[in-house]
C-alpha atoms as a PDB file:
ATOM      1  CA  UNK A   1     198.750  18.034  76.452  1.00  0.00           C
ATOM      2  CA  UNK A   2     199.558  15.018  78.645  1.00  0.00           C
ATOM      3  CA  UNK A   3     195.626  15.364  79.504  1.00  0.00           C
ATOM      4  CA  UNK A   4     194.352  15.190  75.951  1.00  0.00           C
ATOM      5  CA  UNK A   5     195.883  11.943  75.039  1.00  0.00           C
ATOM      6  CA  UNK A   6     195.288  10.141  78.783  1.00  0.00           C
ATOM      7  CA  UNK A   7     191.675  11.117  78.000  1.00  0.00           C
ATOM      8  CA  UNK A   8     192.203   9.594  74.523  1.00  0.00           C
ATOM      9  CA  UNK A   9     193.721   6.318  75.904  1.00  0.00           C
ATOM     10  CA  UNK A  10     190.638   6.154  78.443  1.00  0.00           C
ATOM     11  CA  UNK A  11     188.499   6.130  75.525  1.00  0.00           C
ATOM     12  CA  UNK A  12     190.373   3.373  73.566  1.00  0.00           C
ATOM     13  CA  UNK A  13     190.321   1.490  76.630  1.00  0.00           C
ATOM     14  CA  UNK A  14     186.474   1.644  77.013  1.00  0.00           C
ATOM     15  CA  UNK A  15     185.917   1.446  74.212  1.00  0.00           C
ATOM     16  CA  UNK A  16     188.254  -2.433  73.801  1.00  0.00           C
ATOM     17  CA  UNK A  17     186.664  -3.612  77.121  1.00  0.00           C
ATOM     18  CA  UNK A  18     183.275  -2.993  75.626  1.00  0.00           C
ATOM     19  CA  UNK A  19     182.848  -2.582  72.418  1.00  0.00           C
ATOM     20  CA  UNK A  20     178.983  -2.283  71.984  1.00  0.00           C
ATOM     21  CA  UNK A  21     178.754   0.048  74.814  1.00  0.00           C
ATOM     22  CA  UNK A  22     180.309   3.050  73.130  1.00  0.00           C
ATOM     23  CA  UNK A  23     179.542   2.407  69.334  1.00  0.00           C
ATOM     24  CA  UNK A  24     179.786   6.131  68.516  1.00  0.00           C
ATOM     25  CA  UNK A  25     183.514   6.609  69.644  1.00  0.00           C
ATOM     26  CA  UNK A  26     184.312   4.176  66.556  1.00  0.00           C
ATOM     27  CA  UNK A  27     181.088   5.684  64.586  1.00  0.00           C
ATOM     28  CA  UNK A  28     184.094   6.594  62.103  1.00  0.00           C
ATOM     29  CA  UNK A  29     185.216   9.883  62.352  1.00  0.00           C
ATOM     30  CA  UNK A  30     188.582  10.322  62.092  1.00  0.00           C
ATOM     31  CA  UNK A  31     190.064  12.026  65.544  1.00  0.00           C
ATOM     32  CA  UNK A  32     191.735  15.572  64.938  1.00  0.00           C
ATOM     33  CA  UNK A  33     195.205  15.525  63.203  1.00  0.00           C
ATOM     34  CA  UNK A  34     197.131  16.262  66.338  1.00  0.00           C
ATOM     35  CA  UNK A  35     195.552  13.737  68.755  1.00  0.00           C
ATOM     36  CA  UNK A  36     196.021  10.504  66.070  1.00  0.00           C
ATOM     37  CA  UNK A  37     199.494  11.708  65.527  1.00  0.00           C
ATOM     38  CA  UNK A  38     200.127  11.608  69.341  1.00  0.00           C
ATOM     39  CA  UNK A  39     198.408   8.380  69.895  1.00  0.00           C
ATOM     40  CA  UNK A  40     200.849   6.519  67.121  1.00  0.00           C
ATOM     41  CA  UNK A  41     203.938   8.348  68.552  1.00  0.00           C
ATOM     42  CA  UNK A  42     202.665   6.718  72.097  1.00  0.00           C
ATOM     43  CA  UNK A  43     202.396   3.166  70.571  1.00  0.00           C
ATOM     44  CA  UNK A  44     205.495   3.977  68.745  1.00  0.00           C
ATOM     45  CA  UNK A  45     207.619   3.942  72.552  1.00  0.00           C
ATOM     46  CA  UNK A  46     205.309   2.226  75.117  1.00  0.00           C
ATOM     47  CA  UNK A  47     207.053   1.638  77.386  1.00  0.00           C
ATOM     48  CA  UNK A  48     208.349   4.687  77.923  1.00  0.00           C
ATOM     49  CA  UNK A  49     205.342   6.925  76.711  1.00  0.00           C
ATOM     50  CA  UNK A  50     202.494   4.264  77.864  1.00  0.00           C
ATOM     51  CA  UNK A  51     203.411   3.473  81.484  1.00  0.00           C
ATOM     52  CA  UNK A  52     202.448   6.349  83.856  1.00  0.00           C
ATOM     53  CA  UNK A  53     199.057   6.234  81.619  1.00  0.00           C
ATOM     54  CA  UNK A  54     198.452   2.824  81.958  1.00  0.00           C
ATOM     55  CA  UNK A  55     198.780   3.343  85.498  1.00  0.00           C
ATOM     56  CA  UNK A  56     196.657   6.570  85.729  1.00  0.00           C
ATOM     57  CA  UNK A  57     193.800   4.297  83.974  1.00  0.00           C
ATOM     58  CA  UNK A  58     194.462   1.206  86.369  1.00  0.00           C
ATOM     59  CA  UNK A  59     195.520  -1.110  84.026  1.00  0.00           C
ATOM     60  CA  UNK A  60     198.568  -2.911  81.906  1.00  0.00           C
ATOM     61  CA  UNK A  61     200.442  -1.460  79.356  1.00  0.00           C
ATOM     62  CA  UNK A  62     199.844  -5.459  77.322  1.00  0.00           C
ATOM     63  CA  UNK A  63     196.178  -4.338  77.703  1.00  0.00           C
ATOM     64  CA  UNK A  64     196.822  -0.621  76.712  1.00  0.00           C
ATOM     65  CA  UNK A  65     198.546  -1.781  73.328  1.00  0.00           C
ATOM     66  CA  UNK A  66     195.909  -4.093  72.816  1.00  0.00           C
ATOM     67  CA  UNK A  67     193.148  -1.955  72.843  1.00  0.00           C
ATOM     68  CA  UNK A  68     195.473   0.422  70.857  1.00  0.00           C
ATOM     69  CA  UNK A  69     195.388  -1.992  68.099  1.00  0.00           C
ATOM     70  CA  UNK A  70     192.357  -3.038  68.030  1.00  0.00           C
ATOM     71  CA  UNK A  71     191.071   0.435  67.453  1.00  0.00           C
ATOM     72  CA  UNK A  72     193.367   0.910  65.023  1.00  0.00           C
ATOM     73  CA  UNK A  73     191.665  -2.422  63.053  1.00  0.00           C
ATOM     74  CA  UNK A  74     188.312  -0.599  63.537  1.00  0.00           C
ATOM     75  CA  UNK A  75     189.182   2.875  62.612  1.00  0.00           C
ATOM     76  CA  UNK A  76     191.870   2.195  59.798  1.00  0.00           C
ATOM     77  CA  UNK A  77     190.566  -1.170  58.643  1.00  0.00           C
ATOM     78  CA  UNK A  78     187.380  -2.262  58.401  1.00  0.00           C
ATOM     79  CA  UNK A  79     185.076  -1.391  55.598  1.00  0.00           C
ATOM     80  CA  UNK A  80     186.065   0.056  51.961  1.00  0.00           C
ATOM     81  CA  UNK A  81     188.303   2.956  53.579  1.00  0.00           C
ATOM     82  CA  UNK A  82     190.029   5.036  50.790  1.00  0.00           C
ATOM     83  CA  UNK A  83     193.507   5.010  50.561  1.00  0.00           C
ATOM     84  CA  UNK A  84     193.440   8.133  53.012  1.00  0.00           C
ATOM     85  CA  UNK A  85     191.643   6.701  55.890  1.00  0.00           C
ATOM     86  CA  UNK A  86     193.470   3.671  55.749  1.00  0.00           C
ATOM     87  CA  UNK A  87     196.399   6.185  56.466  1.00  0.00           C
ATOM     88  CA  UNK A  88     194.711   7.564  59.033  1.00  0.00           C
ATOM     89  CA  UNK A  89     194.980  11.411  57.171  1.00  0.00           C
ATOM     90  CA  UNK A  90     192.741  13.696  55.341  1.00  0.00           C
ATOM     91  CA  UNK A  91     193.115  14.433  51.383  1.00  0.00           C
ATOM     92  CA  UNK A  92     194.905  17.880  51.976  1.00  0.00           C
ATOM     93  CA  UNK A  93     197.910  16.605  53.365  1.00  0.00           C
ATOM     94  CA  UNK A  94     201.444  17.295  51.382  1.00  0.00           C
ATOM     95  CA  UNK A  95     203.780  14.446  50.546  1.00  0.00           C
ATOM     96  CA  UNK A  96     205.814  14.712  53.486  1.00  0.00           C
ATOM     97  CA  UNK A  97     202.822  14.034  56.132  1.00  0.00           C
ATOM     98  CA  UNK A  98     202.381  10.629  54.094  1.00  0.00           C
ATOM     99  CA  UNK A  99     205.662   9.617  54.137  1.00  0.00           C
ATOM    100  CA  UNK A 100     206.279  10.223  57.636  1.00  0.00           C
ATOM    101  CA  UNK A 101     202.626   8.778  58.635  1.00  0.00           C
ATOM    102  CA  UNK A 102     203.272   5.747  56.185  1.00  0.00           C
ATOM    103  CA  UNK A 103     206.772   5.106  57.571  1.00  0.00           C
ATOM    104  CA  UNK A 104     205.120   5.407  61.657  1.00  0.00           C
ATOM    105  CA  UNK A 105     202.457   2.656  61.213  1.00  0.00           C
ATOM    106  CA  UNK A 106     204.470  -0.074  58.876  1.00  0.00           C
ATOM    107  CA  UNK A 107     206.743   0.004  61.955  1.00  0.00           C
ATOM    108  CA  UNK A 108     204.279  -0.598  64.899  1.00  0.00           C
ATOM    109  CA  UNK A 109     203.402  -3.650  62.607  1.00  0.00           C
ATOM    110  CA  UNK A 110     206.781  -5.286  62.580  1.00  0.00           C
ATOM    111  CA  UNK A 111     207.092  -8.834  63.900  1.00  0.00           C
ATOM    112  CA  UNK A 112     209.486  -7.151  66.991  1.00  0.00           C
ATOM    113  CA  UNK A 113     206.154  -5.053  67.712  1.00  0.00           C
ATOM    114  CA  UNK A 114     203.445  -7.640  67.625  1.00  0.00           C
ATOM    115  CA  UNK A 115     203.349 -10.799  68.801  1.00  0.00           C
ATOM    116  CA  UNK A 116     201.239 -13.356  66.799  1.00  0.00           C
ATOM    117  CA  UNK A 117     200.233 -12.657  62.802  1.00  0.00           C
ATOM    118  CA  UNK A 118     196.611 -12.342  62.917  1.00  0.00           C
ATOM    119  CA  UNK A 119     195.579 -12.352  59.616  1.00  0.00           C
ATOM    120  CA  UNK A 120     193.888  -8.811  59.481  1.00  0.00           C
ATOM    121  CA  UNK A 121     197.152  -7.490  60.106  1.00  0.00           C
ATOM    122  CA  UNK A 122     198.437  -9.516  57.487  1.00  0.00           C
ATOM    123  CA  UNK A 123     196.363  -7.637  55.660  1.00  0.00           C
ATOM    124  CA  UNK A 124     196.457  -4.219  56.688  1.00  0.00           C
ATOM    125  CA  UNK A 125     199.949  -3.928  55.620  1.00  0.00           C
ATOM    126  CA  UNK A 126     199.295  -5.219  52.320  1.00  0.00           C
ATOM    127  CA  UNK A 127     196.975  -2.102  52.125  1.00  0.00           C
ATOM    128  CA  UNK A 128     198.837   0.017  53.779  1.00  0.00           C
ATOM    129  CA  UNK A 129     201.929  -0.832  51.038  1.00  0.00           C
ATOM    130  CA  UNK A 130     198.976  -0.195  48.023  1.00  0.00           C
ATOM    131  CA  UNK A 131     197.759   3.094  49.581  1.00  0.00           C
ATOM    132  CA  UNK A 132     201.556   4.491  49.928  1.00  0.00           C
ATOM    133  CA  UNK A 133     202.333   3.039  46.815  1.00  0.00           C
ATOM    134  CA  UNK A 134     199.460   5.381  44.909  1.00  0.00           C
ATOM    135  CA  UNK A 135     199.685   8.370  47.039  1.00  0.00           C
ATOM    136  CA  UNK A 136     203.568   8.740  46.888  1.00  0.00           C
ATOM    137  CA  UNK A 137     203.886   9.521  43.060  1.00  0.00           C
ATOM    138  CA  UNK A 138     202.032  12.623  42.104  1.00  0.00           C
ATOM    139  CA  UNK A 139     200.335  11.379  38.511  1.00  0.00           C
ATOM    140  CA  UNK A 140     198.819   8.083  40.749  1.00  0.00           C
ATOM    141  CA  UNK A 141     197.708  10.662  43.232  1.00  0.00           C
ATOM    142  CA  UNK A 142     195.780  13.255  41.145  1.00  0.00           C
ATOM    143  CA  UNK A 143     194.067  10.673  39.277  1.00  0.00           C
ATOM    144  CA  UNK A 144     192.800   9.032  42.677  1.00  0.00           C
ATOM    145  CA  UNK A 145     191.728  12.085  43.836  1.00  0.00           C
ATOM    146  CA  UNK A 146     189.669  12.596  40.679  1.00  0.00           C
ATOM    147  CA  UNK A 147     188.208   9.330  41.123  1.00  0.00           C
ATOM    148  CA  UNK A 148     187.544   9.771  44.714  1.00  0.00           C
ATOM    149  CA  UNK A 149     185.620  12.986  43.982  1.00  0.00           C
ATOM    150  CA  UNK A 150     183.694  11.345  41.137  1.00  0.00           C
ATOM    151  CA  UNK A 151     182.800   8.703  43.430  1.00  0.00           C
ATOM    152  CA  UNK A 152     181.441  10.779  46.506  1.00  0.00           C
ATOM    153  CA  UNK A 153     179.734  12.525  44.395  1.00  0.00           C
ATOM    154  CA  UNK A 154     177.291   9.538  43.465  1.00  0.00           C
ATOM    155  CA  UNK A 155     176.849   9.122  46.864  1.00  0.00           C
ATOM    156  CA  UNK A 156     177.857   5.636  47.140  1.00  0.00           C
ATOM    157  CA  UNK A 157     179.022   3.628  49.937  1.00  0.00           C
ATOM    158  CA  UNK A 158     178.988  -0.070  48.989  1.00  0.00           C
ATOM    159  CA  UNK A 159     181.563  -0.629  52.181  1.00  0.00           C
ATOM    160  CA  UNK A 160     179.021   0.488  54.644  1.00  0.00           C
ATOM    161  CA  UNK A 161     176.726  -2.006  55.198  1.00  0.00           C
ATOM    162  CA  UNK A 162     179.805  -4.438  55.817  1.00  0.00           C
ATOM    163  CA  UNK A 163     181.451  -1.786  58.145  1.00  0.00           C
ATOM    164  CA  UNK A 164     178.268  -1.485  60.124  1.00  0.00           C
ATOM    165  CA  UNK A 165     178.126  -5.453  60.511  1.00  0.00           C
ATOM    166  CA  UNK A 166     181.666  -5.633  61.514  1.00  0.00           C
ATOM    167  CA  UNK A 167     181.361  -3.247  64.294  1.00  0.00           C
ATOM    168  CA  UNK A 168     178.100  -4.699  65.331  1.00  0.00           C
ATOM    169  CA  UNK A 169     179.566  -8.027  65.968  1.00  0.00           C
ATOM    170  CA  UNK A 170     181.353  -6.840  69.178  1.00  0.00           C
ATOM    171  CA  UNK A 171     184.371  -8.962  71.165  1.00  0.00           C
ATOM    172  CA  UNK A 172     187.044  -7.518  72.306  1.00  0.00           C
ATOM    173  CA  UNK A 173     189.624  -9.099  69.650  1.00  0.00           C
ATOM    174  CA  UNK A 174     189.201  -8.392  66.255  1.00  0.00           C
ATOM    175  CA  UNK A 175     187.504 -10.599  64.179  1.00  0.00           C
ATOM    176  CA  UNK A 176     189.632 -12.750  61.062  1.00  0.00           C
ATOM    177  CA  UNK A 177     188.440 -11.965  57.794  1.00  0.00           C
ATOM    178  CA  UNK A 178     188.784 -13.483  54.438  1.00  0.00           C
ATOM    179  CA  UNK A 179     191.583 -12.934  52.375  1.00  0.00           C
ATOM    180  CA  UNK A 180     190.774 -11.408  48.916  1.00  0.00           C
ATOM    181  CA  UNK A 181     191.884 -13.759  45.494  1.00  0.00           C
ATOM    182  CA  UNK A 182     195.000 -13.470  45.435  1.00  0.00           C
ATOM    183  CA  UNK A 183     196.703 -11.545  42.074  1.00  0.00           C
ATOM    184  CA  UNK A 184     200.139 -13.188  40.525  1.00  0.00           C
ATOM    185  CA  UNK A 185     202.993 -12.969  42.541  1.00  0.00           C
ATOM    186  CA  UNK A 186     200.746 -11.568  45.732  1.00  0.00           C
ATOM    187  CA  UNK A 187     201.317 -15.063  47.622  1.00  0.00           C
ATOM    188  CA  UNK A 188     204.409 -13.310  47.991  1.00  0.00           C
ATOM    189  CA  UNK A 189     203.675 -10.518  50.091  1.00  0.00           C
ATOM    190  CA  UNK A 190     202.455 -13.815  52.863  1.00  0.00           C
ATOM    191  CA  UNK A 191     206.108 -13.293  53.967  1.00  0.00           C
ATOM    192  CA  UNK A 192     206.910 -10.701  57.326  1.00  0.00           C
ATOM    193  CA  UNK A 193     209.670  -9.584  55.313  1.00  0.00           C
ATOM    194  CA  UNK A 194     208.572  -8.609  52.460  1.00  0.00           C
ATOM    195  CA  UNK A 195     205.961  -7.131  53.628  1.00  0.00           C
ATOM    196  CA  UNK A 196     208.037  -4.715  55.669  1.00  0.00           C
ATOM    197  CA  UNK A 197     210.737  -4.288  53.222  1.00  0.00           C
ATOM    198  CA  UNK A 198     209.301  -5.123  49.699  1.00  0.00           C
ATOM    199  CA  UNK A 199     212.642  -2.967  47.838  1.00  0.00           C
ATOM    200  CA  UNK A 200     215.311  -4.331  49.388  1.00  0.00           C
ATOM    201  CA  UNK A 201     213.936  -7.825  49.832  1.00  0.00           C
ATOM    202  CA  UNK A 202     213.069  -7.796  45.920  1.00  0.00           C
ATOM    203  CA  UNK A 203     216.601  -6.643  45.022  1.00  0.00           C
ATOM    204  CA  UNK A 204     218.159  -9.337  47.694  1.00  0.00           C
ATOM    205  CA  UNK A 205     216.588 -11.865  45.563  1.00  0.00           C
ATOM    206  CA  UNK A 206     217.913 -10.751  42.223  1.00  0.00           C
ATOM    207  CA  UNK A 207     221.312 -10.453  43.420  1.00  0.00           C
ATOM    208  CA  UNK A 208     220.856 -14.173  45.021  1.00  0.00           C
ATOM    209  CA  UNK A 209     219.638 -15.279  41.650  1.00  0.00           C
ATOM    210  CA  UNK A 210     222.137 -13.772  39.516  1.00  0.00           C
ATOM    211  CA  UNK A 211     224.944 -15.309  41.951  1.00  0.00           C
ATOM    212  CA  UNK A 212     223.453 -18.415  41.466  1.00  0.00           C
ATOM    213  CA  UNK A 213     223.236 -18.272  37.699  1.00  0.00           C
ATOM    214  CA  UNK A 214     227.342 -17.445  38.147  1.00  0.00           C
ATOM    215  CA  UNK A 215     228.428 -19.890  40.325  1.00  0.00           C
ATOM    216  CA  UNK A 216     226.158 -22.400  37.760  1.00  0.00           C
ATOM    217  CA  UNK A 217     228.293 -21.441  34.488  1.00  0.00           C
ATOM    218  CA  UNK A 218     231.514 -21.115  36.352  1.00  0.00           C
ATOM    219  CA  UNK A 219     230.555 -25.054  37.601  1.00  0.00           C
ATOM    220  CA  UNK A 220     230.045 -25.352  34.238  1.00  0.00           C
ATOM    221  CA  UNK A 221     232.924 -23.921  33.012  1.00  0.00           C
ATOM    222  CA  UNK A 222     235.595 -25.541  35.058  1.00  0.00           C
ATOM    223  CA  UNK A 223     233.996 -28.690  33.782  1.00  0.00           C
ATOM    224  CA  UNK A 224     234.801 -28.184  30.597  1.00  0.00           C
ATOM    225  CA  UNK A 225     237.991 -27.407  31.089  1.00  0.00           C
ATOM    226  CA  UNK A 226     238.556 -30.666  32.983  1.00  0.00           C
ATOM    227  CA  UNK A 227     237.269 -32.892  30.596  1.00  0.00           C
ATOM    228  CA  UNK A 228     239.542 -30.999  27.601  1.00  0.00           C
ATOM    229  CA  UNK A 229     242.458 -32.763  28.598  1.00  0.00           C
ATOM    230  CA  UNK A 230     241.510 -36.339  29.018  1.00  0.00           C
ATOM    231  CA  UNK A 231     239.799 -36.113  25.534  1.00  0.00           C
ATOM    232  CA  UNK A 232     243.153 -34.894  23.535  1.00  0.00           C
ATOM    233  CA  UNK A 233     244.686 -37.600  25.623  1.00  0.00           C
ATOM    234  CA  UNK A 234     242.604 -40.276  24.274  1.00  0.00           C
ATOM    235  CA  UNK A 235     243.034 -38.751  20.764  1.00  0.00           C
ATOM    236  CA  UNK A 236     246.730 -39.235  20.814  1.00  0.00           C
ATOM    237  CA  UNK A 237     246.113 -42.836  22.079  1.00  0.00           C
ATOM    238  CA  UNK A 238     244.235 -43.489  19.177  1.00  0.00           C
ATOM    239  CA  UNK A 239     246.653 -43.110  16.954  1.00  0.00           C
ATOM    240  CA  UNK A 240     249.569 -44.994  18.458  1.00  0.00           C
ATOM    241  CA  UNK A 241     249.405 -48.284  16.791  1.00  0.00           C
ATOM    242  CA  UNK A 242     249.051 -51.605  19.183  1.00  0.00           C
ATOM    243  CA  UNK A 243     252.275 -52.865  18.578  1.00  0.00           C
ATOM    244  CA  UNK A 244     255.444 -50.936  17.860  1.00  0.00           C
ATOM    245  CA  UNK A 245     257.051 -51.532  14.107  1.00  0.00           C
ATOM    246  CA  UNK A 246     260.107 -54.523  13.201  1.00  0.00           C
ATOM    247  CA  UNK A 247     263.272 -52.589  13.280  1.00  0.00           C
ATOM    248  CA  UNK A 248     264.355 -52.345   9.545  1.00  0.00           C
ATOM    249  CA  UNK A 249     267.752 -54.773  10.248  1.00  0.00           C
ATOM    250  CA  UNK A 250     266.025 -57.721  10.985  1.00  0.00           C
END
């Protein structure tokens, strides 16, 4: 077993120093179930899991990771993957594999994890979100699989020609692409946190409103009250006359 994913590594590696050398180990097949699933668990723990293999291979874990990731941009990433691939699982899967796969690769890209926010992995987690998002609820998921059948079977591939560009422009980091028009209220997912934790972080915010609406009309409130008493007092003034009657004797 430890074989199998040293060998898998060694291609990753090769494959990072030199990119256009071995264009058929990123020709886009996805690996077998098994060996993908290992290779995230690795990344998940380097450096625990990546250490005796970086030094089988002669090299740094830093250097391991980095190839790790960068194969991960070409494999998961790049081109009009459906919601599957960008998962990094086939169609067939149950529920469970998706959660647990979804769950794995949303935390290898927290900020903890990796160091500087390139903006493809900006963006890969804003896909990653969208392709959970559809294949968690059952109704969303059916109807994308119709409409994933219907589509392969015109035989079109409008991401292709892009993919094959992409790959063919080598370099061993991967390259910045543009970000897509942005929809209402998508500026939002710009933020690390949100990104990672788009429930809670949502909530947070509507409890932080609603605390500031309260403290607003309690402010208000007690104002109110203050002012209550000067105005009755100023009532009462009113109606005292300026100078005090004659007593009646005089």
């Amino acid at each position: 077993m430890q074989e199998v994913v040293e060998r898998f590594f060694a291609m990753v590696l090769a494959y990072y120093r030199a990119p256009q050398a071995h264009p058929a180990f990123v020709d886009m097949k996805m690996p077998a179930p098994g060996e993908f699933s290992r290779f995230l668990d690795c990344l998940a723990r380097p450096e625990e899991r990546l250490t005796p293999i970086a030094r089988s291979l002669d090299c740094s874990v830093d250097e391991l990771v980095a190839a790790s990731y960068f194969y991960i941009h070409r494999l998961l990433f790049l081109g009009g993957k459906d919601h599957y691939c960008v998962l990094g699982l086939s169609a067939n899967v149950d529920d469970g594999a998706i959660r647990r796969r979804y769950r794995l690769l949303i935390s290898l890209f927290h900020p903890d994890r990796i160091a500087a926010g390139e903006q493809w992995e900006e963006q890969f987690v804003r896909r990653l979100n969208h392709a959970y998002g559809v294949l968690k609820r059952p109704e969303k998921r059916r109807a994308y699989d119709r409409e994933r059948r219907r589509n392969r079977g015109t035989g079109k591939t409008p991401a292709s020609k892009q993919q094959r560009q992409e790959r063919g422009a080598g370099g061993k980091r991967p390259p910045r692409v543009v970000s897509p028009p942005a929809a209402p209220l998508e500026w939002l997912y710009r933020f690390r946190l949100l990104q990672r934790y788009p429930k809670p972080m949502v909530w947070l915010l509507i409890l932080l409103l609603l605390a500031v609406g309260l403290l607003v009309f309690r402010n208000g409130s007690e104002s109110a009250t203050l002012v209550k008493p000067e105005t009755a007092a100023a009532t009462v003034a009113d109606k005292v006359p300026a100078s005090p009657p004659e007593a009646s004797g005089k």
